[in-house]
Every structure is written in C-alpha cells, then in structure tokens.
PDB file of N, CA and C in Angstrom:
ATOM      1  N   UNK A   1      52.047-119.618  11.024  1.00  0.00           N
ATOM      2  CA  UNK A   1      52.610-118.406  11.567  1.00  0.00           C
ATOM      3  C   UNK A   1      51.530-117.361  11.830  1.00  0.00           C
ATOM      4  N   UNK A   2      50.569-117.158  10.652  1.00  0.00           N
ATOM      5  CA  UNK A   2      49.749-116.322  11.019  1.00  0.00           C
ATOM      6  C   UNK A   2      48.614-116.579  12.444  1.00  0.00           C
ATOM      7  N   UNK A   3      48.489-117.935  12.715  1.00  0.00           N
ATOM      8  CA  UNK A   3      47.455-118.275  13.498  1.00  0.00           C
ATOM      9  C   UNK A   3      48.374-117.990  15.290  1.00  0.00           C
ATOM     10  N   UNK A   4      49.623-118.235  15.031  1.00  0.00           N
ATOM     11  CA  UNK A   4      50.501-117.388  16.072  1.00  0.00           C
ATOM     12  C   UNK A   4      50.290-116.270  16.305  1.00  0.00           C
ATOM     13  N   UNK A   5      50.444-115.527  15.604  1.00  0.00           N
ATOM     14  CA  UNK A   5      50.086-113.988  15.849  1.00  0.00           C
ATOM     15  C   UNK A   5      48.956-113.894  15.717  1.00  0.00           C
ATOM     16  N   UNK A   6      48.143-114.157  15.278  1.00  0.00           N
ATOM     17  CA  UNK A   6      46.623-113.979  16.028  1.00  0.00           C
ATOM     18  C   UNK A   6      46.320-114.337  17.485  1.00  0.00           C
ATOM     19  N   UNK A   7      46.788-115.663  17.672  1.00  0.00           N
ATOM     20  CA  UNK A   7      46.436-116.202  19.371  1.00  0.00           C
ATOM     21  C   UNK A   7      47.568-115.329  20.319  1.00  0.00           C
ATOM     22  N   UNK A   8      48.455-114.592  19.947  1.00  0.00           N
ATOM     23  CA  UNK A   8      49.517-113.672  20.530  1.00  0.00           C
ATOM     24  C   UNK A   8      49.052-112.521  20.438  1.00  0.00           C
ATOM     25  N   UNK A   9      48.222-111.920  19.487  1.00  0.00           N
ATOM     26  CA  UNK A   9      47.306-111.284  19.691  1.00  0.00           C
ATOM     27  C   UNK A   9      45.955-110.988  20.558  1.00  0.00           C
ATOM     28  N   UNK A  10      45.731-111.890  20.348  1.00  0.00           N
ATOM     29  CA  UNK A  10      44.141-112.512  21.371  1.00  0.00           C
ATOM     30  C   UNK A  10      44.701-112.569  22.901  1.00  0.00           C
ATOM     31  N   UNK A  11      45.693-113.279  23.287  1.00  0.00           N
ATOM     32  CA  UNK A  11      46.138-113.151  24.474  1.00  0.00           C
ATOM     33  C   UNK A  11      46.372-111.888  25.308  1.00  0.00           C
ATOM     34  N   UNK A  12      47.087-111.269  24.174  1.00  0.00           N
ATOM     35  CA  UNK A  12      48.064-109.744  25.115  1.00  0.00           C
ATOM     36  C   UNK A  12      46.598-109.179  25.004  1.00  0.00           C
ATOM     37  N   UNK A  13      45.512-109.229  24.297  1.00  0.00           N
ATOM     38  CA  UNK A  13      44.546-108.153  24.411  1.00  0.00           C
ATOM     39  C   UNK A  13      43.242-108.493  25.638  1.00  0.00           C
ATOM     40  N   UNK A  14      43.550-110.193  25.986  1.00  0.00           N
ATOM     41  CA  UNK A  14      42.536-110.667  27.123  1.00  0.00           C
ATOM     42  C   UNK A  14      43.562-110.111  28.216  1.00  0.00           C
ATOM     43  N   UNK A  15      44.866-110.466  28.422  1.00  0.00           N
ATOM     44  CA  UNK A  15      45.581-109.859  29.534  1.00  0.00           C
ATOM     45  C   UNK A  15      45.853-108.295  29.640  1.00  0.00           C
ATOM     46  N   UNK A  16      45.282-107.390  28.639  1.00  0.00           N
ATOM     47  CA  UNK A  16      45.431-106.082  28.853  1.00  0.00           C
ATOM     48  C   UNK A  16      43.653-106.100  29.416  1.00  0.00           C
ATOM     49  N   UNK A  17      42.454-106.269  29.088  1.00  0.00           N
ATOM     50  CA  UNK A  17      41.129-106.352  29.790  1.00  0.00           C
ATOM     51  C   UNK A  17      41.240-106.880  31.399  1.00  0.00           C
ATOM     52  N   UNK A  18      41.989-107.806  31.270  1.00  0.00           N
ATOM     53  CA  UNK A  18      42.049-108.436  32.878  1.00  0.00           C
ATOM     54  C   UNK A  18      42.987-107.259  33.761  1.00  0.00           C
ATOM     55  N   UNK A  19      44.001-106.899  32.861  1.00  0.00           N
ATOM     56  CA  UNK A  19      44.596-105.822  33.829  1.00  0.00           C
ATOM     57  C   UNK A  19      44.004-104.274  33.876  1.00  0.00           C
ATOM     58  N   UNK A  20      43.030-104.178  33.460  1.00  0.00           N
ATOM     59  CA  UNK A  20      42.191-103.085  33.267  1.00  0.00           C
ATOM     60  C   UNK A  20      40.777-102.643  34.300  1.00  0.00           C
ATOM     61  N   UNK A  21      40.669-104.477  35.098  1.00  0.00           N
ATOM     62  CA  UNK A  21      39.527-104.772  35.437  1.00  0.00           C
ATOM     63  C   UNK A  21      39.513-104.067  36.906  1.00  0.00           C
ATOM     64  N   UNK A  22      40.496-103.948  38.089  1.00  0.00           N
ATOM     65  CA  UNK A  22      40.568-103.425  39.092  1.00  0.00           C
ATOM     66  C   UNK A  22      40.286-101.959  38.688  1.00  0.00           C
ATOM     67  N   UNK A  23      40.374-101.496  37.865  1.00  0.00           N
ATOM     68  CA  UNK A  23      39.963-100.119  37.638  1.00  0.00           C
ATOM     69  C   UNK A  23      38.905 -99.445  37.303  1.00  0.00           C
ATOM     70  N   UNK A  24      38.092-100.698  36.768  1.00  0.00           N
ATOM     71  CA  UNK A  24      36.686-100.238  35.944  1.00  0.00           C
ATOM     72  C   UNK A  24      36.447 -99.928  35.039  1.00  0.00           C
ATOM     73  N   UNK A  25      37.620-100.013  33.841  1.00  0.00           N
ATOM     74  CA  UNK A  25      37.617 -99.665  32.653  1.00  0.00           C
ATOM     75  C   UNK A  25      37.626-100.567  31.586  1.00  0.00           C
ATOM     76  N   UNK A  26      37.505-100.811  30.153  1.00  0.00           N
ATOM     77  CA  UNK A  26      37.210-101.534  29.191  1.00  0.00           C
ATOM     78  C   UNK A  26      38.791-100.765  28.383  1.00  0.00           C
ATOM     79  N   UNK A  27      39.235-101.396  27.656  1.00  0.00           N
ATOM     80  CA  UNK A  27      40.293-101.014  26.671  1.00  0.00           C
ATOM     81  C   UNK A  27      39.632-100.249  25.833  1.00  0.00           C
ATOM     82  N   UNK A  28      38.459 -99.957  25.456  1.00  0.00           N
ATOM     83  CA  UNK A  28      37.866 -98.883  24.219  1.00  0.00           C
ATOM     84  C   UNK A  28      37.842 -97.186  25.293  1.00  0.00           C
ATOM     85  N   UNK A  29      37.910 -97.678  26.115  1.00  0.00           N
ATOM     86  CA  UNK A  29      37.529 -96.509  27.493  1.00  0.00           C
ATOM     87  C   UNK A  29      39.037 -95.764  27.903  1.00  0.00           C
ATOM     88  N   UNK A  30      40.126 -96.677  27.449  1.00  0.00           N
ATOM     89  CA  UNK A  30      41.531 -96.652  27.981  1.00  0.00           C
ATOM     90  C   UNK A  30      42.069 -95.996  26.431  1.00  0.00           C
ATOM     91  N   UNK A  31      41.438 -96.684  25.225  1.00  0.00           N
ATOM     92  CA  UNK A  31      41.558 -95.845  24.099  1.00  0.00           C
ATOM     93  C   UNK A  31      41.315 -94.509  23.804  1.00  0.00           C
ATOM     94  N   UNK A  32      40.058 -94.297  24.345  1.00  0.00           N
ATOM     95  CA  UNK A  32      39.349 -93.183  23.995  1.00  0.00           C
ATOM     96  C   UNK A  32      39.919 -91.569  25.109  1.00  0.00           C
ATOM     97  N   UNK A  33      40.185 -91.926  26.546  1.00  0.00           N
ATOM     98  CA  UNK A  33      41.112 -91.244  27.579  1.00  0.00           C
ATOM     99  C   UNK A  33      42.384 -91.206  26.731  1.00  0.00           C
ATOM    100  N   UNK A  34      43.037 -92.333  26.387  1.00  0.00           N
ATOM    101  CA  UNK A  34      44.697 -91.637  25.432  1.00  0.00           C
ATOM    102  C   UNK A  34      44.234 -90.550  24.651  1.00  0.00           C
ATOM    103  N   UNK A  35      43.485 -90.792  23.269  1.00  0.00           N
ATOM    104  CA  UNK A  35      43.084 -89.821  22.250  1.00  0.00           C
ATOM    105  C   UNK A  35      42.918 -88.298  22.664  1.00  0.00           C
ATOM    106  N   UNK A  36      41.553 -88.422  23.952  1.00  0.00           N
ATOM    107  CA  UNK A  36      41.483 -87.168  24.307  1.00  0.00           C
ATOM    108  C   UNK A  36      43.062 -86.538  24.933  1.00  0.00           C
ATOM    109  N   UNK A  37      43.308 -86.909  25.550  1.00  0.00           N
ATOM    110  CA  UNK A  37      44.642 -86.814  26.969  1.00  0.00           C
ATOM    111  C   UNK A  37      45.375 -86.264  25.324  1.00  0.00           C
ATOM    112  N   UNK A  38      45.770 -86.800  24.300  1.00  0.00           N
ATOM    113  CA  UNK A  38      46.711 -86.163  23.382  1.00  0.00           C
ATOM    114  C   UNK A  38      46.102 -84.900  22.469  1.00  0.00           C
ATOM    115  N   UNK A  39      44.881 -85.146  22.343  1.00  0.00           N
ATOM    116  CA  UNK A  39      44.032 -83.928  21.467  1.00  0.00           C
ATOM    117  C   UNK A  39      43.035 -83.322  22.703  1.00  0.00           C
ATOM    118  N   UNK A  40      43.279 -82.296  23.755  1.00  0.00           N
ATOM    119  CA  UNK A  40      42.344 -81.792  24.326  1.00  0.00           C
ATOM    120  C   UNK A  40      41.377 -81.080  23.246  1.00  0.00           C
ATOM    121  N   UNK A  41      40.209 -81.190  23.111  1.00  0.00           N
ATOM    122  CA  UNK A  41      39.358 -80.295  22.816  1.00  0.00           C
ATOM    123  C   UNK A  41      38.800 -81.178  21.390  1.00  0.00           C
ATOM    124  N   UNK A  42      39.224 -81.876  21.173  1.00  0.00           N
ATOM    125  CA  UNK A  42      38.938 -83.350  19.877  1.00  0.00           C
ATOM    126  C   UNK A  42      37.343 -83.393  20.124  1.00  0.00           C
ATOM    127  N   UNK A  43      37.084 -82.874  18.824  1.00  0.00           N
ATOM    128  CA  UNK A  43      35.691 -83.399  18.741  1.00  0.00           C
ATOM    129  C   UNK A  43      34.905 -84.862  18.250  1.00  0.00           C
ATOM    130  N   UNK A  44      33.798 -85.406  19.068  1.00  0.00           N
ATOM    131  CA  UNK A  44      33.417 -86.753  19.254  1.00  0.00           C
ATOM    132  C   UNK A  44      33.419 -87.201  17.655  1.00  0.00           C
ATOM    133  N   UNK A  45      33.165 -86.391  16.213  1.00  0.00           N
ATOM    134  CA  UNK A  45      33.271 -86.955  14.758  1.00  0.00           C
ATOM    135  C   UNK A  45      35.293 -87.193  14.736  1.00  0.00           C
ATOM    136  N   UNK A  46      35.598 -86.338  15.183  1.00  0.00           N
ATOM    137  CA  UNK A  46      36.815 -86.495  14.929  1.00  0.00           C
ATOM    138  C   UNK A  46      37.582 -87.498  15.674  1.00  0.00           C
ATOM    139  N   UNK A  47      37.332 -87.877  17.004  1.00  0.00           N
ATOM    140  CA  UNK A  47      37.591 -89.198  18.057  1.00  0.00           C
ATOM    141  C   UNK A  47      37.189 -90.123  17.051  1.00  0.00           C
ATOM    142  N   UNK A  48      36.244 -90.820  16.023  1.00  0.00           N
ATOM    143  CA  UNK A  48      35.312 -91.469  15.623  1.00  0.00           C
ATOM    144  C   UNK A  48      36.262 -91.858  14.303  1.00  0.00           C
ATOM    145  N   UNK A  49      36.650 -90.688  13.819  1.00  0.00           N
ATOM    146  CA  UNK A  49      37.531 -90.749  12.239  1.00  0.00           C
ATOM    147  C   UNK A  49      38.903 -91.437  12.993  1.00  0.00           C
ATOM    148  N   UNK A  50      39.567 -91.256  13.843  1.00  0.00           N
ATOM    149  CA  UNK A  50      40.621 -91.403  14.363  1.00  0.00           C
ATOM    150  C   UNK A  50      40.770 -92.588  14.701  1.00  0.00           C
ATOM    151  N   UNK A  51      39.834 -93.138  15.449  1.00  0.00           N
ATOM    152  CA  UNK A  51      39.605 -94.474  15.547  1.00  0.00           C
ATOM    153  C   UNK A  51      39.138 -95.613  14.846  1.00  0.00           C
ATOM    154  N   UNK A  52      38.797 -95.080  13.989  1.00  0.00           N
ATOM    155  CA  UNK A  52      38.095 -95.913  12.996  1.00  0.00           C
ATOM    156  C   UNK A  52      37.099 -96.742  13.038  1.00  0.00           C
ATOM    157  N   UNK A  53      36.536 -96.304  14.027  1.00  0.00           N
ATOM    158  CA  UNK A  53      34.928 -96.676  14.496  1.00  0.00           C
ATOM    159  C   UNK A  53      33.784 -95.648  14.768  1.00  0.00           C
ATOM    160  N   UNK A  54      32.602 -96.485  14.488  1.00  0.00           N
ATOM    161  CA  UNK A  54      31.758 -95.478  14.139  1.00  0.00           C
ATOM    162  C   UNK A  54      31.546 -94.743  15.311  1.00  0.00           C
ATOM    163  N   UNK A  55      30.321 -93.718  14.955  1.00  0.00           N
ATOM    164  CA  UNK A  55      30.810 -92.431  15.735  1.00  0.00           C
ATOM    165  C   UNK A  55      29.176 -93.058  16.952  1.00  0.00           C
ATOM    166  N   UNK A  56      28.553 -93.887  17.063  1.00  0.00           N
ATOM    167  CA  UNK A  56      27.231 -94.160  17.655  1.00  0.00           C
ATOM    168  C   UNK A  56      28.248 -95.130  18.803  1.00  0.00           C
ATOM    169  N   UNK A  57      29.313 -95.736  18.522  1.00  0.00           N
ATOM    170  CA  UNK A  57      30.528 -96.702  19.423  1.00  0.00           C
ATOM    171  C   UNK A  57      31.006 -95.404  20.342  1.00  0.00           C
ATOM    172  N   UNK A  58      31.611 -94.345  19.898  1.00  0.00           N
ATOM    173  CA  UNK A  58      32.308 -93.522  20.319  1.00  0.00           C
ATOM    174  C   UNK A  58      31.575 -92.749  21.793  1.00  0.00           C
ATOM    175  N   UNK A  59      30.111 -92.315  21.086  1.00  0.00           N
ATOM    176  CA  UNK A  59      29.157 -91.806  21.936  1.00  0.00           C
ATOM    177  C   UNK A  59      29.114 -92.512  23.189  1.00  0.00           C
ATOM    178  N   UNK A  60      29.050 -93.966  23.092  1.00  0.00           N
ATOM    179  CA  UNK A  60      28.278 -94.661  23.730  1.00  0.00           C
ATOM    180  C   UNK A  60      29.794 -95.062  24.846  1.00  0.00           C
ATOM    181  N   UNK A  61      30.684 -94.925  24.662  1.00  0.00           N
ATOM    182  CA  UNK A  61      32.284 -94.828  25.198  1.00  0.00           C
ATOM    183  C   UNK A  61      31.920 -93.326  25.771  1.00  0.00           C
ATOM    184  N   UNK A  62      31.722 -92.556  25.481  1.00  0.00           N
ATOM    185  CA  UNK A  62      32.107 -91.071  26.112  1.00  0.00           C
ATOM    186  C   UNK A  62      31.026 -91.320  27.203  1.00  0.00           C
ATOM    187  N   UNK A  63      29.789 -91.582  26.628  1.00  0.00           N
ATOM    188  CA  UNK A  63      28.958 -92.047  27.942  1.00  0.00           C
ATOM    189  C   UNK A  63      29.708 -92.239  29.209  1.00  0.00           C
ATOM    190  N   UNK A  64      30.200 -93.511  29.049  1.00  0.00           N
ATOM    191  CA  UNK A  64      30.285 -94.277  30.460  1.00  0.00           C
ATOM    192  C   UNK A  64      31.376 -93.366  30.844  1.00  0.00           C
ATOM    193  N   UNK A  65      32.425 -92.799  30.492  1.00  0.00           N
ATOM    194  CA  UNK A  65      33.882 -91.810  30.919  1.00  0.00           C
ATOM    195  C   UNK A  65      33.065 -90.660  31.245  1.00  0.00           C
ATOM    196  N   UNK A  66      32.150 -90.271  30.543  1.00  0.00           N
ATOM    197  CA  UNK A  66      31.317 -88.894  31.571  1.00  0.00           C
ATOM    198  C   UNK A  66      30.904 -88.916  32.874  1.00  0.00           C
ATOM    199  N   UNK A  67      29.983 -90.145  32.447  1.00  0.00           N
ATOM    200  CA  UNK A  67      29.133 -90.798  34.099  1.00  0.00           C
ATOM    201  C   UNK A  67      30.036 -90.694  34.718  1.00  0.00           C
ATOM    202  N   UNK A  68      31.553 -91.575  34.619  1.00  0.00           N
ATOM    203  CA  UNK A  68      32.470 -91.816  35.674  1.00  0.00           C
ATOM    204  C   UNK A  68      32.775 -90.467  36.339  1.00  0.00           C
ATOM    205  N   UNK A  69      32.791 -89.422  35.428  1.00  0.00           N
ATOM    206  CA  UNK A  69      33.748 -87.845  35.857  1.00  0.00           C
ATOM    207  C   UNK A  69      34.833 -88.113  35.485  1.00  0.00           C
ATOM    208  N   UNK A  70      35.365 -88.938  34.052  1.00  0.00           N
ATOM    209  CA  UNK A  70      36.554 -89.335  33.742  1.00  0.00           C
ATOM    210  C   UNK A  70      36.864 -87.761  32.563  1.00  0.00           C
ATOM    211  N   UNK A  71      35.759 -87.601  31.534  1.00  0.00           N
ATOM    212  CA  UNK A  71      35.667 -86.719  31.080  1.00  0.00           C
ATOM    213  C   UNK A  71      34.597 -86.063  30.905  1.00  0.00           C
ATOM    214  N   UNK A  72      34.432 -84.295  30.351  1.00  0.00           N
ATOM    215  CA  UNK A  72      33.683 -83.735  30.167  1.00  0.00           C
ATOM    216  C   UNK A  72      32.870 -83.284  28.302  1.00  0.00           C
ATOM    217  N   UNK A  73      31.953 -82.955  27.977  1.00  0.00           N
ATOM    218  CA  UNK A  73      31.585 -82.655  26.491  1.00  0.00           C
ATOM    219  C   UNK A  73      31.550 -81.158  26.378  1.00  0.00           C
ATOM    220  N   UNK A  74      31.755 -80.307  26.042  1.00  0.00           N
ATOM    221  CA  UNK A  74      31.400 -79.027  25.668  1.00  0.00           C
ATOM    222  C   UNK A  74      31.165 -78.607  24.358  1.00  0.00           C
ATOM    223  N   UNK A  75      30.149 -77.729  24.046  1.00  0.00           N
ATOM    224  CA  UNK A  75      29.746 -77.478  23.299  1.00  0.00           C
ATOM    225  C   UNK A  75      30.631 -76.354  22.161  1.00  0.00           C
ATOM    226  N   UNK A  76      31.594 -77.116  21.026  1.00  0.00           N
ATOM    227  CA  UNK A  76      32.556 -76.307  20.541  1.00  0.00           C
ATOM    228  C   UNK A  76      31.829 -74.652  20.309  1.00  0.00           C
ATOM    229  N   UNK A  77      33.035 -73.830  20.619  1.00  0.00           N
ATOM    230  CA  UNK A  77      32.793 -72.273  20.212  1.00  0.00           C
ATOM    231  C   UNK A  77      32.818 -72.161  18.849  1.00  0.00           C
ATOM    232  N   UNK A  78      33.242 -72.989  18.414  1.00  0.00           N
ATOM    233  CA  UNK A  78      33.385 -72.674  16.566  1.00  0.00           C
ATOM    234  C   UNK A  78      32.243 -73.560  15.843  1.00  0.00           C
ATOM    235  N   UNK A  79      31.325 -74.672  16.121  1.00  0.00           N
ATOM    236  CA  UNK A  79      30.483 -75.197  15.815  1.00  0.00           C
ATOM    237  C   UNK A  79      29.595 -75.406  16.513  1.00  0.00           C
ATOM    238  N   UNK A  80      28.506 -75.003  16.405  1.00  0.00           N
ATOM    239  CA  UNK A  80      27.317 -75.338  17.841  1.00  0.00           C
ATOM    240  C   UNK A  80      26.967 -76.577  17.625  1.00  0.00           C
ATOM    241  N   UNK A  81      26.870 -77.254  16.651  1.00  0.00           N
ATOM    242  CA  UNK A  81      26.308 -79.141  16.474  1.00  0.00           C
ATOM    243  C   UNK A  81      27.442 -79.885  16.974  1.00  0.00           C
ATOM    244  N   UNK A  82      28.733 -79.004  17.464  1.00  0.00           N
ATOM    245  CA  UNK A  82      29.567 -79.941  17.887  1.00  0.00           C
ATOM    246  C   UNK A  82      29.829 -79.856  18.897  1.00  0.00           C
ATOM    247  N   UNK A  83      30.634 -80.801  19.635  1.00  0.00           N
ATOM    248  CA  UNK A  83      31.270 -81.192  21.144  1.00  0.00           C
ATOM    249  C   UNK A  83      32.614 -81.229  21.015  1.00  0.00           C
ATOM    250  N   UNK A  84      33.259 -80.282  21.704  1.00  0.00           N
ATOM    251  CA  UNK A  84      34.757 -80.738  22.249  1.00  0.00           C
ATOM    252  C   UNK A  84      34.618 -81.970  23.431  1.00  0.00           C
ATOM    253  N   UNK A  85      35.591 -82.677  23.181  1.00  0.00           N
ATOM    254  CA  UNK A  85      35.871 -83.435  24.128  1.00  0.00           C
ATOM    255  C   UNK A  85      36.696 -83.039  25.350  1.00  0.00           C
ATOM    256  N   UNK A  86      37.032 -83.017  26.504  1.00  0.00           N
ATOM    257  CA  UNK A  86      38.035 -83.034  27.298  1.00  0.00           C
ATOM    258  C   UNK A  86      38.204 -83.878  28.494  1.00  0.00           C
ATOM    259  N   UNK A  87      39.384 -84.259  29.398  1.00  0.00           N
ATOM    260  CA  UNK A  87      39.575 -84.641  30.501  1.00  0.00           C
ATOM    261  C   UNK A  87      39.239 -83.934  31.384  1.00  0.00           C
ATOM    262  N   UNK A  88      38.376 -84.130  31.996  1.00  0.00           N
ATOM    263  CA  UNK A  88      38.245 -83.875  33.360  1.00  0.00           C
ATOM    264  C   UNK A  88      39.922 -83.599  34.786  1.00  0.00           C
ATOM    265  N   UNK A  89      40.180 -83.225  35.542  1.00  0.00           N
ATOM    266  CA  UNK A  89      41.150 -83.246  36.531  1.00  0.00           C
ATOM    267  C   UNK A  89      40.958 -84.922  36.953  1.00  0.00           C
ATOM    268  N   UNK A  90      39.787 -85.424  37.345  1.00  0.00           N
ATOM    269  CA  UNK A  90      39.956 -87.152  37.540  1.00  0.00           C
ATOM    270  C   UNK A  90      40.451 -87.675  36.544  1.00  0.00           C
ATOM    271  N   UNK A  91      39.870 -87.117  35.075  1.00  0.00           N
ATOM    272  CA  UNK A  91      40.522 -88.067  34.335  1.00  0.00           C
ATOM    273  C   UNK A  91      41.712 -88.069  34.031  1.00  0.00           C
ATOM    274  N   UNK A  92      42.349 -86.994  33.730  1.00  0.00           N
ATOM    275  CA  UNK A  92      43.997 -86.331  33.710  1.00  0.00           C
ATOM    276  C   UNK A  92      44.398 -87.683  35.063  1.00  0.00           C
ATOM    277  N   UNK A  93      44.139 -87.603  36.210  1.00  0.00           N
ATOM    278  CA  UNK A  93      44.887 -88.227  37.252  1.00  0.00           C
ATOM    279  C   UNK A  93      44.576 -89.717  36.588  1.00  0.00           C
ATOM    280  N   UNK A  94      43.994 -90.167  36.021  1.00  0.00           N
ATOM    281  CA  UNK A  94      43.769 -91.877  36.064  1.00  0.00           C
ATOM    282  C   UNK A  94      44.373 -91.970  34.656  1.00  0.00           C
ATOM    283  N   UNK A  95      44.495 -91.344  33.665  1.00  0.00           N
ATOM    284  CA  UNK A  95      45.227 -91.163  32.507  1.00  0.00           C
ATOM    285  C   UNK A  95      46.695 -91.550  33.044  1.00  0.00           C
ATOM    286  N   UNK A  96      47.603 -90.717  34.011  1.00  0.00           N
ATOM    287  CA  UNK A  96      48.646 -90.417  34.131  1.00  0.00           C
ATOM    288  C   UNK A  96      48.841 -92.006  35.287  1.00  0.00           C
ATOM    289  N   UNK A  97      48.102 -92.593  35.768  1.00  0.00           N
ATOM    290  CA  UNK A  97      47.884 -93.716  36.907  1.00  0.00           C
ATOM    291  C   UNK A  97      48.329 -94.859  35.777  1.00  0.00           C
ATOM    292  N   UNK A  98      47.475 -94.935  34.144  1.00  0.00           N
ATOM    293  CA  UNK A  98      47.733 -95.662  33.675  1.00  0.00           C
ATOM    294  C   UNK A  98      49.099 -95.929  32.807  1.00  0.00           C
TER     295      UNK A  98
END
C-alpha cells in the first residue's frame, strides 16, 4: 500500500512538472509565487521557514522569478538585512493564469 502511494505520488508530481513546462516554470517556482501571492511582503527567511527548505534553495528560486519579472525584492522598512518579497503585476497575472 505504501509503495502505491508513493508511485501515486511520484506520478501526480511528474504530471504537475510536465504541465508546468509550456510555461517555464518548475513546481518550486509555482510554490514559491503561491506563498508570496498569499503573504505580500513575506520575507525570503520567512518564505524559507514556511517551506521548509533552506533559505540558499529559496534565494536561488527568487532568482529565476526575478529574472523572469515574475517577482520583485525590496529592502524591508523595518529591517535593513532584510527583503520583502512581492509579485510583480506579471506575476499577479501568471499567478491568477495558474
């Protein structure tokens, strides 16, 4: 039973990558757009705690969604070592696409 739900697992998560692929996105990229899209202004330690991956994964995810113009970093008003996260207007539209 358990090896069922693992390969039922493994499946729905290769057919959510394949349906991800016309778009240009990775499921950690489709993760990380939900999080922000529900916490505007979520800072990249706090994306990191939330997800439960480390925060050098997270960076390296905000990367490629910046490059895109999916989202933006700003420099929080209440902590200068920190970054708010936010959506961009592209990213808001491809958020709401997905």
């Amino acid at each position: 039973m358990v090896f069922l739900l693992a390969q039922l697992g493994a499946d729905a998560s290769a057919a959510f990558e394949e349906a991800l692929t016309p778009l240009g996105l990775t499921a950690s990229e489709v993760g990380l757009l939900r999080l922000v899209g529900r916490n505007p202004g979520i800072s990249q330690k706090a994306a990191s705690e939330q997800l439960g991956v480390g925060p050098s994964r997270v960076v390296a995810v905000l990367d490629r969604l910046e490059r895109a113009g999916h989202v933006e970093r700003l420099r929080s008003v209440f902590d200068r070592r920190s970054h708010e996260v936010l959506l961009t207007p592209d990213g808001e539209r491809l958020l709401a696409a997905l």
